[in-house]
Protein backbone atom coordinates (compact mmCIF):
# COMPACT_ATOMS: atom_id res chain seq x y z
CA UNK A 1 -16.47 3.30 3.84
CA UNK A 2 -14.49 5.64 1.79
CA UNK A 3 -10.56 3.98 1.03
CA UNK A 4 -7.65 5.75 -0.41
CA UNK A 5 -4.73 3.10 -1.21
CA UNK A 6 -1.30 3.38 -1.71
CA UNK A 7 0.60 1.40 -4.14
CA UNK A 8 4.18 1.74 -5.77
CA UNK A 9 7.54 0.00 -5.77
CA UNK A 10 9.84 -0.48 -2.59
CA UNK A 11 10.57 2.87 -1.39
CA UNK A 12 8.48 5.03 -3.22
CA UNK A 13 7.22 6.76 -0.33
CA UNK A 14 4.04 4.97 0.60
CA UNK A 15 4.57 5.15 4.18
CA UNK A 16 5.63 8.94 3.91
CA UNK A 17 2.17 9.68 1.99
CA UNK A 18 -0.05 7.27 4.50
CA UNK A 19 1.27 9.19 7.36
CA UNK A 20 0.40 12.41 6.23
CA UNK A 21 -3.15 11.53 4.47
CA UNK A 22 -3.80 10.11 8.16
CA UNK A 23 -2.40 12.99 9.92
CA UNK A 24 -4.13 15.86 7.79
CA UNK A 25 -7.04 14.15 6.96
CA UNK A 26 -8.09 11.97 9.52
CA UNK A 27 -8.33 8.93 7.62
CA UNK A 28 -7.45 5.70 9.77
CA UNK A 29 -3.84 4.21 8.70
CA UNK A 30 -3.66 0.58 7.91
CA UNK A 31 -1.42 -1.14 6.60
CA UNK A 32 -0.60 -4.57 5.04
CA UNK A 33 2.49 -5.13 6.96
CA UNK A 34 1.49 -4.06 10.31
CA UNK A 35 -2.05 -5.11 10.35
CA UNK A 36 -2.33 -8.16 9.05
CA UNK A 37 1.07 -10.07 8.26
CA UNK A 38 2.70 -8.64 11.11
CA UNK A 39 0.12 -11.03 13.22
CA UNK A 40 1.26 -14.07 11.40
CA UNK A 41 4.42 -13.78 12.07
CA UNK A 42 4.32 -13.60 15.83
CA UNK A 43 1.58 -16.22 15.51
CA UNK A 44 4.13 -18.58 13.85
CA UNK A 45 7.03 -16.84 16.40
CA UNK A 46 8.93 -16.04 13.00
CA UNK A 47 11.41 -12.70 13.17
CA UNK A 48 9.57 -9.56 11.99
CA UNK A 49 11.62 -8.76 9.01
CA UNK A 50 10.76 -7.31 5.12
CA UNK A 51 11.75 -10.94 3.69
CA UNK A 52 9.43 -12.94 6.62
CA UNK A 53 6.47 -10.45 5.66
CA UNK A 54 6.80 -10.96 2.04
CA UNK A 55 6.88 -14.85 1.96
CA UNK A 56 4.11 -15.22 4.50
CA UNK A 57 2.18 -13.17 2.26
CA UNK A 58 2.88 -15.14 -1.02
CA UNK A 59 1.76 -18.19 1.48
CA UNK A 60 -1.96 -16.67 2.86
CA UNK A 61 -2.18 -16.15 -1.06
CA UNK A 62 -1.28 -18.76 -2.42
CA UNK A 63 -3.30 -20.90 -0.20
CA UNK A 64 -6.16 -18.30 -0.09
CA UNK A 65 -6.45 -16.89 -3.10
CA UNK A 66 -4.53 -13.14 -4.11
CA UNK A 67 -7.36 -11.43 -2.35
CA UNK A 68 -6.41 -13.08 1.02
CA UNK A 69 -4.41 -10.26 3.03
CA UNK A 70 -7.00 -7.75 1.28
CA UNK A 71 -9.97 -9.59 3.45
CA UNK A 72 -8.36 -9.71 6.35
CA UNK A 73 -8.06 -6.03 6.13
CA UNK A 74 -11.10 -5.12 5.28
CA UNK A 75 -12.50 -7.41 8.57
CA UNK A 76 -9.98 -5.31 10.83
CA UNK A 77 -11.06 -2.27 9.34
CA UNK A 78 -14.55 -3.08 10.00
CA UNK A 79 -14.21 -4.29 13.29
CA UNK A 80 -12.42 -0.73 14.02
CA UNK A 81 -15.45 0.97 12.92
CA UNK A 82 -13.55 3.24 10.99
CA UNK A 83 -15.24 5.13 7.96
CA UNK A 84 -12.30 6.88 6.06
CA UNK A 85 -9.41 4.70 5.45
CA UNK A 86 -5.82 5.12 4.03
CA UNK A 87 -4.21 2.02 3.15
CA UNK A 88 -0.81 1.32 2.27
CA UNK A 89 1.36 -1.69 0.15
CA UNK A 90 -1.60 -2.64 -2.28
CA UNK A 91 0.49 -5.29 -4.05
CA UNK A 92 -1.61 -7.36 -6.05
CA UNK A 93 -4.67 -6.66 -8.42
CA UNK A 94 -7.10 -8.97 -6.76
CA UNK A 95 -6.45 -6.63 -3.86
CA UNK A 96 -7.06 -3.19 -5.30
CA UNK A 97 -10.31 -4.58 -6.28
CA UNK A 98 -11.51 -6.50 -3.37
CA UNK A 99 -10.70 -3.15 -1.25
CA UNK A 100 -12.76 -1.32 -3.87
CA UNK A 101 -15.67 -3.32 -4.16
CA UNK A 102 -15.92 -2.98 -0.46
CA UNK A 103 -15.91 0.56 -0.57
CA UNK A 104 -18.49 3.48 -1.71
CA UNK A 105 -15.70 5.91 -2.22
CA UNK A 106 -12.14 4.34 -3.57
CA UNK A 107 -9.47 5.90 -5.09
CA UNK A 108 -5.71 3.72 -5.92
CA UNK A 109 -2.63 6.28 -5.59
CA UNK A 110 0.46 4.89 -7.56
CA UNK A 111 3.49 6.58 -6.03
CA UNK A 112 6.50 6.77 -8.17
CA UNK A 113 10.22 7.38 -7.86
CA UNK A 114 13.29 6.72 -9.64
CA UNK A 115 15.37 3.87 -8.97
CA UNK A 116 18.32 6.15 -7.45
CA UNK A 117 15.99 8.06 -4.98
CA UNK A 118 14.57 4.80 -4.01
CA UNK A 119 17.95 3.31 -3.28
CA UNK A 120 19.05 6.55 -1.40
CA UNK A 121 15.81 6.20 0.90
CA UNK A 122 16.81 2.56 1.06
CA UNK A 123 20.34 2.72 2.08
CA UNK A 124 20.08 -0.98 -0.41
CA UNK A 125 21.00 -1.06 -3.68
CA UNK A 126 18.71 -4.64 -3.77
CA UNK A 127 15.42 -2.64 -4.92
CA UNK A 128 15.71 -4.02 -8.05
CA UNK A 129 15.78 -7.40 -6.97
CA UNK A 130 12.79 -6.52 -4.63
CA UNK A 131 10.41 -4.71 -7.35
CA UNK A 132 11.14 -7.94 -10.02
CA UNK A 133 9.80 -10.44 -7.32
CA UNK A 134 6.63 -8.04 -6.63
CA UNK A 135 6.21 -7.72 -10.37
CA UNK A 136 6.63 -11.14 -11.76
CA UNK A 137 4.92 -12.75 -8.26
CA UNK A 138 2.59 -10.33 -7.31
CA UNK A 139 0.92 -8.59 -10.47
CA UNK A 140 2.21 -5.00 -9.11
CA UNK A 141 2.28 -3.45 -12.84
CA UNK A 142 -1.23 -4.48 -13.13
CA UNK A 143 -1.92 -2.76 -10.03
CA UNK A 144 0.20 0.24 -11.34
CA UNK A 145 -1.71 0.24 -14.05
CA UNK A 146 -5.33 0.40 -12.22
CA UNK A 147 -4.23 3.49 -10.85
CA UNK A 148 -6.87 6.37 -10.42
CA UNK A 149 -3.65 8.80 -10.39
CA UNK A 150 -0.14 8.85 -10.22
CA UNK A 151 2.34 10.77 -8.32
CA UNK A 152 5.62 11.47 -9.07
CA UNK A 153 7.99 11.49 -5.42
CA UNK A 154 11.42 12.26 -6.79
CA UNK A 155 11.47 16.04 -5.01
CA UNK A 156 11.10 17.15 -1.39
CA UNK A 157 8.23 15.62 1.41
CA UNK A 158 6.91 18.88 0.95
CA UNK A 159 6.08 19.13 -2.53
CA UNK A 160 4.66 14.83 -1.87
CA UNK A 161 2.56 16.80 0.15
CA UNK A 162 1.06 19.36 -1.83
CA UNK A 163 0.97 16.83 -5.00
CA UNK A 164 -1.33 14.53 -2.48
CA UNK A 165 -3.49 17.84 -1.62
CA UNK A 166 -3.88 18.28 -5.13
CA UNK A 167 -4.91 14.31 -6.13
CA UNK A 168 -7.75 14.81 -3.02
CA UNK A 169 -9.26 17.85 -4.32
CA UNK A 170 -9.30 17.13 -7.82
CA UNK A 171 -10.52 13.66 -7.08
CA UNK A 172 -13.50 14.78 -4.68
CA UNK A 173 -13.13 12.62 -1.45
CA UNK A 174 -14.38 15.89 0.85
């Protein structure tokens, strides 16, 4: 299985550069959110909201282990079949690994953007609030760190774009 993940603060653009690896490339989309704590929620008929997704993922990890949601992701991407996969919302370190020692071809994207773009997506001047709790809870720096290559989103989609064309080429993956 080859995996390209996405990591980076709230509203970085990991969605945006998902989206388009799936689109052009044909890689598979999945996502934390969606595909595995989206489940939980309507399991435990809880509201699908940002703040609901985030504490029943500190829950499955805490009671699992950091690695938990990362599992459960890799069994759904299995059970799709699927051989090139983009995911997006790598949060903690335990799950950049897990998703690379289940791969033969991984490479960790760390999406950045200033904190005023970010907001401006956002439309919620609380990012800073949001990227503390995923830093002090989650171990994101560490994950920023692990990086195989960092892009800078502060410009237009299209120049994300052609900075993501770039990072695949360079790196290999085809």
């Amino acid at each position: 299985m080859h995996i390209i993940a996405i990591t980076g603060l709230a509203r970085s653009g990991k969605d945006t550069a998902a989206k388009y690896i799936s689109e052009k490339y044909g890689f598979v989309w999945f996502d934390f959110s969606r595909d595995v704590l989206a489940g939980e929620l309507k399991k435990h008929e809880l509201p699908l909201t940002k703040e609901n997704m985030s504490a029943a993922g500190d829950k499955l990890r805490k009671k699992y282990g950091q690695d938990a949601l990362a599992q459960r992701l890799v069994e759904k991407i299995k059970e799709s079949g699927a051989k090139s996969v983009i995911i997006s919302g790598v949060r903690s370190p335990e799950e950049a690994i897990y998703l690379k020692s289940n791969s033969e071809i991984f490479m960790l994207i760390n999406l950045v953007a200033d904190a005023n773009k970010r907001i401006k997506r956002s439309g919620n001047a609380d990012i800073e609030r949001r990227d503390e709790q995923d830093i002090k809870n989650k171990g994101l720096a560490k994950v920023l760190e692990m990086a195989d290559i960092t892009i800078e989103n502060n410009s237009t989609v299209n120049e994300l774009y052609k900075k993501i064309d770039d990072a695949i080429t360079r790196q290999a993956l085809f």
